[in-house]
C-alpha atoms as a PDB file:
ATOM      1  CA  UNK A   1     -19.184  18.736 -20.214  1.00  0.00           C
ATOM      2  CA  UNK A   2     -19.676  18.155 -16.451  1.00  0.00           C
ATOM      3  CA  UNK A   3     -16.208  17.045 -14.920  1.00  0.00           C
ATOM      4  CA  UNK A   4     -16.273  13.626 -13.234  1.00  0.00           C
ATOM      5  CA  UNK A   5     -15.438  13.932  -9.348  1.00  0.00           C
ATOM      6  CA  UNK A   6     -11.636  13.059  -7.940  1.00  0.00           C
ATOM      7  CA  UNK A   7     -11.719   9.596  -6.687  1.00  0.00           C
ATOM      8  CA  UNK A   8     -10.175   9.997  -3.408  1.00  0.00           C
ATOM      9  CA  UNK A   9      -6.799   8.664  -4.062  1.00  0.00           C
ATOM     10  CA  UNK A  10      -6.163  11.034  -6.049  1.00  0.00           C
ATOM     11  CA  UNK A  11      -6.825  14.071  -3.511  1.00  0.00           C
ATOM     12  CA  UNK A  12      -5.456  11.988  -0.136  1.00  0.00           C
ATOM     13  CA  UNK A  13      -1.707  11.770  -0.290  1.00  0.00           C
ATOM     14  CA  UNK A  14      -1.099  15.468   0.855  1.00  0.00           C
ATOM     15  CA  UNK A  15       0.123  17.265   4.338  1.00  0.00           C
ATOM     16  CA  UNK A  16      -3.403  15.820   6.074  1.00  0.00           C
ATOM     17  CA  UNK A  17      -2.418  12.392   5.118  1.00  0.00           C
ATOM     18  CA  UNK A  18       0.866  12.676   7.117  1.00  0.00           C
ATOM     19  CA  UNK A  19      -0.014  14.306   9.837  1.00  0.00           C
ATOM     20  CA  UNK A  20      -3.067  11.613  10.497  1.00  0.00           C
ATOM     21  CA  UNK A  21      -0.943   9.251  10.137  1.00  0.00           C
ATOM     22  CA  UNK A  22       2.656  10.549  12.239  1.00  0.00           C
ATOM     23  CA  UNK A  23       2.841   7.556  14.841  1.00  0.00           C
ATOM     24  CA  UNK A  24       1.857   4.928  11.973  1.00  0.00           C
ATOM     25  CA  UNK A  25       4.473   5.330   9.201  1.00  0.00           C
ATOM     26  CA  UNK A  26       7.644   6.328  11.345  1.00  0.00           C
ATOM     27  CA  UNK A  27      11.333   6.033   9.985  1.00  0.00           C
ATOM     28  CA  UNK A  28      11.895   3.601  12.910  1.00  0.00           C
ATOM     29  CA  UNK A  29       9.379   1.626  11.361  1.00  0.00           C
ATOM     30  CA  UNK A  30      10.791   1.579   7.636  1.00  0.00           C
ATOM     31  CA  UNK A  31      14.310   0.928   9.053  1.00  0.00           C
ATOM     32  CA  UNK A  32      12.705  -1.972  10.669  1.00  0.00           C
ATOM     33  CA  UNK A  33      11.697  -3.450   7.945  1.00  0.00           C
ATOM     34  CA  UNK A  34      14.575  -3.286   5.767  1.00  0.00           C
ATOM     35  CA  UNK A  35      15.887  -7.220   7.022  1.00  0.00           C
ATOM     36  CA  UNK A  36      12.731  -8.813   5.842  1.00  0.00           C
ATOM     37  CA  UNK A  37      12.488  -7.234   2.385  1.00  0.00           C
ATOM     38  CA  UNK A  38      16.110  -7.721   1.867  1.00  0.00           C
ATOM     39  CA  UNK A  39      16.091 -11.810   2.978  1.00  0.00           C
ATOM     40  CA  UNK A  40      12.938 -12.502   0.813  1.00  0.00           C
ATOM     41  CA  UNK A  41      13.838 -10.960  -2.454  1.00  0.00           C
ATOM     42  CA  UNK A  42      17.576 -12.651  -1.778  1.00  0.00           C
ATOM     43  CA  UNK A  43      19.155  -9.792  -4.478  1.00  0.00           C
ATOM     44  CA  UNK A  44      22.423  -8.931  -5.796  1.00  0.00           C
ATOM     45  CA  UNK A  45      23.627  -5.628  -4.985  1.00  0.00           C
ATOM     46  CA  UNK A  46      23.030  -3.551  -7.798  1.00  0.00           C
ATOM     47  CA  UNK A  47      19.648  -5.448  -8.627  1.00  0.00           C
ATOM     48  CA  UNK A  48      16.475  -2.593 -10.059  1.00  0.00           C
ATOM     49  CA  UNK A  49      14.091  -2.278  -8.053  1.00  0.00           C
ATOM     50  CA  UNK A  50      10.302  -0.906  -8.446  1.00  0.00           C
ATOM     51  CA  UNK A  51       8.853   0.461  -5.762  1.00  0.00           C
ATOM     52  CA  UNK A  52       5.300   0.904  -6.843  1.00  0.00           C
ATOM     53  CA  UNK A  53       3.368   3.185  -4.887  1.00  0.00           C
ATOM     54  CA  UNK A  54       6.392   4.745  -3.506  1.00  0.00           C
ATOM     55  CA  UNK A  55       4.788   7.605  -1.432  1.00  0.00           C
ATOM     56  CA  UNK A  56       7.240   9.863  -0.523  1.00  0.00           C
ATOM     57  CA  UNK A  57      10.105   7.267  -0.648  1.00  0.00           C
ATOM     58  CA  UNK A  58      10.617   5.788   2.532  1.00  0.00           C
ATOM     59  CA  UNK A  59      11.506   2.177   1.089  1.00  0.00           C
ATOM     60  CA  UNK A  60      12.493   3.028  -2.132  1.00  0.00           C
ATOM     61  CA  UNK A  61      15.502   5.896  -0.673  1.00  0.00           C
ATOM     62  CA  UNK A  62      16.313   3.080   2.433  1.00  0.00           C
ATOM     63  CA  UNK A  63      17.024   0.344  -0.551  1.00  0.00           C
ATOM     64  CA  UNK A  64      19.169   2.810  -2.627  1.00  0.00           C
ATOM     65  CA  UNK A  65      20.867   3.087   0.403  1.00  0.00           C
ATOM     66  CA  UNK A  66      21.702  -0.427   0.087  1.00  0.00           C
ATOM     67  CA  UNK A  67      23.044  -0.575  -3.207  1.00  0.00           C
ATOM     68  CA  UNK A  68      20.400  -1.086  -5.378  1.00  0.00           C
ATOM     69  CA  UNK A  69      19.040   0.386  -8.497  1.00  0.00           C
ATOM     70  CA  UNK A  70      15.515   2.079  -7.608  1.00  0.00           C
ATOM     71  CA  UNK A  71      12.451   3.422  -9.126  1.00  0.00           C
ATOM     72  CA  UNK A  72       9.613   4.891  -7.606  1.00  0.00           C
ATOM     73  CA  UNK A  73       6.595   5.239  -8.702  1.00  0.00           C
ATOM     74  CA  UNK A  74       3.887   7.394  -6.956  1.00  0.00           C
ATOM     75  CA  UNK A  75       0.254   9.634  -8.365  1.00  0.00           C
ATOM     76  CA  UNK A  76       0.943  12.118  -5.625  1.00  0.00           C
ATOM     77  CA  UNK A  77       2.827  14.557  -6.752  1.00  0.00           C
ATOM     78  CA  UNK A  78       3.479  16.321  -3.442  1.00  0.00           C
ATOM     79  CA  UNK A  79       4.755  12.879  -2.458  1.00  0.00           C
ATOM     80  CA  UNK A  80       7.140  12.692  -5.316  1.00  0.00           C
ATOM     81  CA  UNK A  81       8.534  16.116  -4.458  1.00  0.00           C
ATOM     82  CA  UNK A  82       9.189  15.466  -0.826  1.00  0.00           C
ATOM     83  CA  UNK A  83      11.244  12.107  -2.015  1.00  0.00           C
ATOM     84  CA  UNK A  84      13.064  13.611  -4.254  1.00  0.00           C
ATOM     85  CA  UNK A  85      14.118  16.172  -1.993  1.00  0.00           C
ATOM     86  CA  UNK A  86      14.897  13.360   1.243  1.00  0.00           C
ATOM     87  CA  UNK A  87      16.764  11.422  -1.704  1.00  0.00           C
ATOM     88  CA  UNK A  88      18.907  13.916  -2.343  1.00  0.00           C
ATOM     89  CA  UNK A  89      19.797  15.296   0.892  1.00  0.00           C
ATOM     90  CA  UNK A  90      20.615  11.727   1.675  1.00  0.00           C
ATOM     91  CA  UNK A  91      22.791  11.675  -1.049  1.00  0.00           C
ATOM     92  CA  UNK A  92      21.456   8.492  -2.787  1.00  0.00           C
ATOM     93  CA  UNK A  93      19.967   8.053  -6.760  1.00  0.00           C
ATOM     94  CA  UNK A  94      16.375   6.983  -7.098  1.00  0.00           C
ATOM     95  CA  UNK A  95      14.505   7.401 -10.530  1.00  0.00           C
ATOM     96  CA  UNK A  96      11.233   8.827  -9.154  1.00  0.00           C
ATOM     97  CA  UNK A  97       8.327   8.961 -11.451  1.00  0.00           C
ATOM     98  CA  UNK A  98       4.882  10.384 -10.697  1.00  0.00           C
ATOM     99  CA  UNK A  99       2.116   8.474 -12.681  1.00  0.00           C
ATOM    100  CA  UNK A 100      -0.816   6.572 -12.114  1.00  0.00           C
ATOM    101  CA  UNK A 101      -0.046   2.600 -11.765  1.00  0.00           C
ATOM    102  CA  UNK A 102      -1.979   2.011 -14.265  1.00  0.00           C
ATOM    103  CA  UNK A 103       0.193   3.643 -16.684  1.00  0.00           C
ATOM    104  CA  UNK A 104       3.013   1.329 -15.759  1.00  0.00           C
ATOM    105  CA  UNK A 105       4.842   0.771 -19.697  1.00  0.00           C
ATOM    106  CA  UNK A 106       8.333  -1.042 -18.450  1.00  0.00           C
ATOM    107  CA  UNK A 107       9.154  -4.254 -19.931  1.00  0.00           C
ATOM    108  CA  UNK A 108      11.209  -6.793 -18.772  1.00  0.00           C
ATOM    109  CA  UNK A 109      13.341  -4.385 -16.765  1.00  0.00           C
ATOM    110  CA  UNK A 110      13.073  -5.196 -12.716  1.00  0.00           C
ATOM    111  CA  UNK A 111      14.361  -7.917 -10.803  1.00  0.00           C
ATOM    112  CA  UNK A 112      11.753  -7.287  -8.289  1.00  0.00           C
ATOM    113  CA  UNK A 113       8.818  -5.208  -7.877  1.00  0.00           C
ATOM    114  CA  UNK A 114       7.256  -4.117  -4.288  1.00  0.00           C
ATOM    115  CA  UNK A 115       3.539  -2.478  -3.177  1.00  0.00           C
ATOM    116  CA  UNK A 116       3.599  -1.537  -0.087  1.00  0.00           C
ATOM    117  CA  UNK A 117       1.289  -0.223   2.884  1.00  0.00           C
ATOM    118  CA  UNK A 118      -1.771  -1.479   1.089  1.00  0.00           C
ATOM    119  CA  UNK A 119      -1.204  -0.072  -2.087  1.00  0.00           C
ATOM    120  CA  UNK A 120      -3.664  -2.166  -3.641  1.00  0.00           C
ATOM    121  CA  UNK A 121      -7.393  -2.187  -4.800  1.00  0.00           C
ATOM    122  CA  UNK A 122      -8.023   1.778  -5.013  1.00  0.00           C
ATOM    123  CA  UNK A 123      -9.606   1.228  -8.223  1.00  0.00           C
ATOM    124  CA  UNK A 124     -13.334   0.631  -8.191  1.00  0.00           C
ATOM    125  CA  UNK A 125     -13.674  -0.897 -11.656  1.00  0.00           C
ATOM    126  CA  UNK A 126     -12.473  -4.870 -10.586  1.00  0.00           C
ATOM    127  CA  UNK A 127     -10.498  -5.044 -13.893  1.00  0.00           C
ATOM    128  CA  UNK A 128      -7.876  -2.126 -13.078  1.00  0.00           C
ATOM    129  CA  UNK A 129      -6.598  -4.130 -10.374  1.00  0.00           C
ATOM    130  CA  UNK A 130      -5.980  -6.908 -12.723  1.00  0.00           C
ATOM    131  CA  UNK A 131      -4.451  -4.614 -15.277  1.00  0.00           C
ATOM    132  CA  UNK A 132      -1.946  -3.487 -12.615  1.00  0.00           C
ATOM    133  CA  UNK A 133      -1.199  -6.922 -11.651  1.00  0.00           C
ATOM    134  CA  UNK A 134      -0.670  -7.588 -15.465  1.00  0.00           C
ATOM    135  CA  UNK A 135       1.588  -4.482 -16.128  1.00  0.00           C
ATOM    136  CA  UNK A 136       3.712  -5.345 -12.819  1.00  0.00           C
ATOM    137  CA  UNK A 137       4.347  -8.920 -14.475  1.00  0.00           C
ATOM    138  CA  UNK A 138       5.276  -7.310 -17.677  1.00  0.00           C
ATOM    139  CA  UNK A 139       7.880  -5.064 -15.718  1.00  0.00           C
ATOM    140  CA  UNK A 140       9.630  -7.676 -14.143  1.00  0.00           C
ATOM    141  CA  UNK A 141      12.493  -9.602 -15.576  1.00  0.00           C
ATOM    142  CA  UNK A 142      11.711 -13.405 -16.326  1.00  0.00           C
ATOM    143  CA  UNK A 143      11.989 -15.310 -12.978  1.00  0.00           C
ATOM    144  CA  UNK A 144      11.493 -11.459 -11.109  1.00  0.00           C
ATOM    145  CA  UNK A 145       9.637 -11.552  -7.952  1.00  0.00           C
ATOM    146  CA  UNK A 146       6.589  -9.070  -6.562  1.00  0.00           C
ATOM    147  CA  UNK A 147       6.207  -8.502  -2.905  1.00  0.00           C
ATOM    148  CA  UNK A 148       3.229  -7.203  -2.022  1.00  0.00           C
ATOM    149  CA  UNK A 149       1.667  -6.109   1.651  1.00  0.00           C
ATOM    150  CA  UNK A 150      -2.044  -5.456   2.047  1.00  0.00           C
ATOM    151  CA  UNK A 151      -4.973  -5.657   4.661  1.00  0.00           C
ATOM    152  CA  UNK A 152      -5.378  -9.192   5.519  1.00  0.00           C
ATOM    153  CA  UNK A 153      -9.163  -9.491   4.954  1.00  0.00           C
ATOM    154  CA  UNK A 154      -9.710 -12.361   7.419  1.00  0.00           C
ATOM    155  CA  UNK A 155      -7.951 -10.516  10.540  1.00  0.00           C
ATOM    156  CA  UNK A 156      -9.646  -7.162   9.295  1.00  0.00           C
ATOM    157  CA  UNK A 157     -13.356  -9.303   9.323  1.00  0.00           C
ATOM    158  CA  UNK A 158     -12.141 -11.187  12.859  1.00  0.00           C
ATOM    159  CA  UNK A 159     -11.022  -7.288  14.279  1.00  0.00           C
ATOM    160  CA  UNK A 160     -14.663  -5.842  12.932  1.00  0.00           C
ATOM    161  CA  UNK A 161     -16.803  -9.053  14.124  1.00  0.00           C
ATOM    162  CA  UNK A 162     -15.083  -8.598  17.634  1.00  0.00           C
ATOM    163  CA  UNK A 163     -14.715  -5.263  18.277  1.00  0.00           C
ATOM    164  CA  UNK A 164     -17.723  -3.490  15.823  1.00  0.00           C
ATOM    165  CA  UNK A 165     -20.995  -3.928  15.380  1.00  0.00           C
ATOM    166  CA  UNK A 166     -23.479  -3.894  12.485  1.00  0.00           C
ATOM    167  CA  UNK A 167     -25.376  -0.885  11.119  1.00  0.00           C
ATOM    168  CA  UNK A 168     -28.977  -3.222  10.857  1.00  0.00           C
ATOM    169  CA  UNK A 169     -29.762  -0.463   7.973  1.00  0.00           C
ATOM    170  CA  UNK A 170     -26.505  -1.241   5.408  1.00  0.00           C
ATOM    171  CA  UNK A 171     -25.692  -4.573   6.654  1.00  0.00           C
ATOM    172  CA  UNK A 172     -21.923  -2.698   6.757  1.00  0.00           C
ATOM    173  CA  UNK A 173     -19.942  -3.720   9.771  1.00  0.00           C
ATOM    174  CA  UNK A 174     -18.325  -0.776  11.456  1.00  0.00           C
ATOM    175  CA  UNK A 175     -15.685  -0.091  14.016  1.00  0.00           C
ATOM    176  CA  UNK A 176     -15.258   3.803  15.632  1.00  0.00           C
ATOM    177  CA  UNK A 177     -12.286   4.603  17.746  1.00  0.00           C
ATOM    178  CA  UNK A 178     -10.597   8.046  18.861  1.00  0.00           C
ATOM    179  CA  UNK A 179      -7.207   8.317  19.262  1.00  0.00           C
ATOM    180  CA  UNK A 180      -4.483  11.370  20.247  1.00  0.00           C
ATOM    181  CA  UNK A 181      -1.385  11.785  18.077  1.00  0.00           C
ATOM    182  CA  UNK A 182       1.680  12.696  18.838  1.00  0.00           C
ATOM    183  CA  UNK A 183       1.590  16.089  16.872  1.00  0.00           C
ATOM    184  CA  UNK A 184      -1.811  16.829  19.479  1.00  0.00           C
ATOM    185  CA  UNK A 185      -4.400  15.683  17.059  1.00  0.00           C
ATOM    186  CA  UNK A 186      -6.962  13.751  18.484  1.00  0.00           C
ATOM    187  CA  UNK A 187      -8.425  12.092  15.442  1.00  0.00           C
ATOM    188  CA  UNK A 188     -11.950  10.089  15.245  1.00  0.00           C
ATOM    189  CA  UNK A 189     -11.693   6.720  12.857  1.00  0.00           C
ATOM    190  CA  UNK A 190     -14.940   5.227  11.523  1.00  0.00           C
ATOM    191  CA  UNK A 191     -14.164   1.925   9.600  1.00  0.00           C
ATOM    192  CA  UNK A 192     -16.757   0.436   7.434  1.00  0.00           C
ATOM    193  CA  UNK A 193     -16.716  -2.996   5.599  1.00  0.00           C
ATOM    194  CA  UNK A 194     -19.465  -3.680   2.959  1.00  0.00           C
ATOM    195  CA  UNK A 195     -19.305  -7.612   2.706  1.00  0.00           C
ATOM    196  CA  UNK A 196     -21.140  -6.989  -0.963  1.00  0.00           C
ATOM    197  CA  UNK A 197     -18.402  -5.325  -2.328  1.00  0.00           C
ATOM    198  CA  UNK A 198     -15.634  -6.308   0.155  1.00  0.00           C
ATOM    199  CA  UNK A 199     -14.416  -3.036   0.129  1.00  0.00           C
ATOM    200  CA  UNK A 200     -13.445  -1.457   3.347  1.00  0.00           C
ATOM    201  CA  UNK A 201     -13.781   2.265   3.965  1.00  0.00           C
ATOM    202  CA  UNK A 202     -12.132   4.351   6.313  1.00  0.00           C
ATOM    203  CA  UNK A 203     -13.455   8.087   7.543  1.00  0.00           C
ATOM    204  CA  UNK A 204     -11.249  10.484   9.341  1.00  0.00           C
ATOM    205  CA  UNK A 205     -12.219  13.507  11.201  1.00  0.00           C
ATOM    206  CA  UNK A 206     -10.507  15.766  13.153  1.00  0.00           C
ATOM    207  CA  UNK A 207     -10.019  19.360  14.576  1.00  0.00           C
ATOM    208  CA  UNK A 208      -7.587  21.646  13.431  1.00  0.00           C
ATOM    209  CA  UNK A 209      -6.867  25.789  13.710  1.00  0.00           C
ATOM    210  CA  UNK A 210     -10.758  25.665  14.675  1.00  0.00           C
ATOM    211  CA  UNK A 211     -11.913  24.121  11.896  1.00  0.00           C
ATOM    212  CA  UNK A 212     -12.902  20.467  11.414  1.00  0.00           C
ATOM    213  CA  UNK A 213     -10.954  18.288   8.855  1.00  0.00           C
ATOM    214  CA  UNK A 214     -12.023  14.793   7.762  1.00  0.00           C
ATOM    215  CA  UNK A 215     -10.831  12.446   4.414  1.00  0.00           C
ATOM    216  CA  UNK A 216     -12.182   9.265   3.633  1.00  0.00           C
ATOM    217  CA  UNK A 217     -10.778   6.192   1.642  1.00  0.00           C
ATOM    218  CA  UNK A 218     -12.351   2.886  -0.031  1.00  0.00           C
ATOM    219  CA  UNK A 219     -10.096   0.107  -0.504  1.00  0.00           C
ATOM    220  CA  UNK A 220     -10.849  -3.527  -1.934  1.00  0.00           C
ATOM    221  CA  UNK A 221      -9.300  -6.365   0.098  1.00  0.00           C
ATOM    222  CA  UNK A 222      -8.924  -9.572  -1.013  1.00  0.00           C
ATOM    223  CA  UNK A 223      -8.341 -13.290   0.250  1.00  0.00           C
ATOM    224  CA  UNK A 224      -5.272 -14.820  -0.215  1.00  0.00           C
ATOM    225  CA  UNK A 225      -7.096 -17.502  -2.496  1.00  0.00           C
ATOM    226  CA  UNK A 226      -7.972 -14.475  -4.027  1.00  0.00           C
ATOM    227  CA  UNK A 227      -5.521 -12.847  -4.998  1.00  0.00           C
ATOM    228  CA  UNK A 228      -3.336 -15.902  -5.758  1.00  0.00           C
ATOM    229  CA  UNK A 229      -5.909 -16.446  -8.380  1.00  0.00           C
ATOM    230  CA  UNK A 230      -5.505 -12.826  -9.762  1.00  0.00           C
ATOM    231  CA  UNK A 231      -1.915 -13.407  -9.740  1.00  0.00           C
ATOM    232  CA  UNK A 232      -1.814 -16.399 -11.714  1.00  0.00           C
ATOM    233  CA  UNK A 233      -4.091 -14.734 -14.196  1.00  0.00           C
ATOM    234  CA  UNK A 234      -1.665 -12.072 -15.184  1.00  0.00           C
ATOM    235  CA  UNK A 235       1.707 -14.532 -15.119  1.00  0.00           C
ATOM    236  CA  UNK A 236       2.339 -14.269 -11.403  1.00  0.00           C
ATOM    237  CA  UNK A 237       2.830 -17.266  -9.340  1.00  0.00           C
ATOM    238  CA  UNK A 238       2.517 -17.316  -5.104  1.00  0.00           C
ATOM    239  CA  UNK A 239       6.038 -18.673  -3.449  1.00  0.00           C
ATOM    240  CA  UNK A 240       5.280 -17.553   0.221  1.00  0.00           C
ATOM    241  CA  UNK A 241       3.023 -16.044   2.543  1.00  0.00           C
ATOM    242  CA  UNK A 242       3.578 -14.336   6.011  1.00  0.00           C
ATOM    243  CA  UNK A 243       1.211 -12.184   8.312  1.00  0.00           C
ATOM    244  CA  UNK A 244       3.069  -9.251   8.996  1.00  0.00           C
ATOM    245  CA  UNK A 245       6.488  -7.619   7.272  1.00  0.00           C
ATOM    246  CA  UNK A 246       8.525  -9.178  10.085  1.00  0.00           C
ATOM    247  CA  UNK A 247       8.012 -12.391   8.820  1.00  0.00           C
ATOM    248  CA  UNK A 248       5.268 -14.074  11.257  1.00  0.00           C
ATOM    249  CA  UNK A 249       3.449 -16.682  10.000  1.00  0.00           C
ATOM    250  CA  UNK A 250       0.065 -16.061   8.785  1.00  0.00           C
ATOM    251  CA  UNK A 251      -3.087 -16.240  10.792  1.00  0.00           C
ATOM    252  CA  UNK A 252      -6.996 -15.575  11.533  1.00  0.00           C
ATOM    253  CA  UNK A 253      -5.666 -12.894  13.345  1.00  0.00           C
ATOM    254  CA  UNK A 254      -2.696 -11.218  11.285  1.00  0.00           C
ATOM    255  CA  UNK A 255      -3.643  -7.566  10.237  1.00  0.00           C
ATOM    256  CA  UNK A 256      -1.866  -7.958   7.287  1.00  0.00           C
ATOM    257  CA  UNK A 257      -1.152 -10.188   4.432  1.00  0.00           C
ATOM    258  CA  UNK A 258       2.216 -10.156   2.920  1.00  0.00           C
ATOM    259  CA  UNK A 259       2.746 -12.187  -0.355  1.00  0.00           C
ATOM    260  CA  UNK A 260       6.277 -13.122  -2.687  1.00  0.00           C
ATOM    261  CA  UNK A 261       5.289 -14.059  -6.130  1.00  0.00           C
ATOM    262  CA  UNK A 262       7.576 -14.886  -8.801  1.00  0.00           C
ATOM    263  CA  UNK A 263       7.112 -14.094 -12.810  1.00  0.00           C
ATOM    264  CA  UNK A 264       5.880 -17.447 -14.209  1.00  0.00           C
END
């Protein structure tokens, strides 16, 4: 039997993954976000938290920090490792789980549940993504809330009509920029969006020790109309809406969508 190919999720979230992305996910950044999480899910101290799609823990160890019960949930296990080891040097308790999301089996349990970094619409079959948003609603506590932060699909269509163009033979619109990191990388970015499936891929490429190293990712974004709909499908119902995690409002413009639901 011929073994079916990695999706690329599942092969990403490694050393290459961090070092691509050094000056984009920076503690500075995580600390920085810490007010806005903590004044939209308004919770008691002591409150469980899921952080789903933890990575390697930067919100979930910051919020045990804080006083609140966490878990974090992550498929990478090299992730997993590296937040259980900041966890404990930074002497805080987080139960962190490696697992697929899709395996998610708590009921009733969390007072909120949060995705962040656009953790959302790996999956290529549509229905997993509605299966996660199910098990997520099943997790939560009656009245729980879900915070969610993706790619806002209107300002990522508005960036690509303005600053890409269109390959005339796929119809995909695509964007190419090079940028140096701060670790001496200079990394090449070619962003693709396929308006049939609305899914926007993303190819990396860079030199290092000599040799060239690329990854590339496919994610699905979504509307807000959307993804309220999806929501409200699997017992989730849309409170508030913002464009970024520091609480702007939300525009044509806004690179990212940030949504509070509450259990129905």
């Amino acid at each position: 039997m011929t073994k079916s190919k990695k999706q690329w999720w599942e092969t990403l979230f490694d050393e290459k993954y961090l070092k691509t992305y050094v000056d984009t996910v920076t503690p500075r950044l995580t600390k920085q976000q810490m007010p806005f999480l903590l004044k939209r899910l308004q919770l008691k101290k002591g409150a469980e938290i899921l952080d789903l799609a933890c990575g390697y823990g930067r919100h979930a160890i910051e919020l045990a920090k804080r006083g609140y019960r966490i878990t974090g949930l992550d498929f990478s296990k090299h992730f997993i490792d590296i937040a259980k080891k900041d966890a404990r040097e930074q002497g805080v308790k987080v139960n962190f789980i490696c697992d697929d999301m899709r395996n998610l089996s708590f009921v009733n349990k969390f007072d909120a549940v949060i995705n962040m970094f656009t953790s959302f619409g790996y999956f290529d079959n549509e229905s997993d993504n509605e299966l996660v948003l199910r098990k997520i609603s099943r997790a939560l506590k009656p009245n729980g809330k879900f915070l969610i932060e993706i790619n806002n699909s209107v300002g990522k269509l508005a960036r690509a009509l303005r600053e890409g163009k269109v390959d005339r033979k796929t119809g995909f619109l695509i964007i190419v920029k090079k940028d140096k990191l701060s670790n001496g990388l200079i990394v090449t970015t070619k962003d693709e969006l396929n308006p049939a499936t609305m899914r926007w891929s993303m190819t990396r490429t860079w030199k290092e020790n000599g040799k060239v190293r690329s990854y590339k990712t496919s994610v699905r974004i979504f509307s807000l109309p959307e993804l309220g709909n999806m929501m409200k499908r699997n017992g989730l119902r849309v409170e508030k809406i913002w464009g970024d995690i520091q609480g702007s409002p939300l525009g044509f413009d806004s690179r990212r969508l940030v949504v509070l639901a509450r259990k129905s």
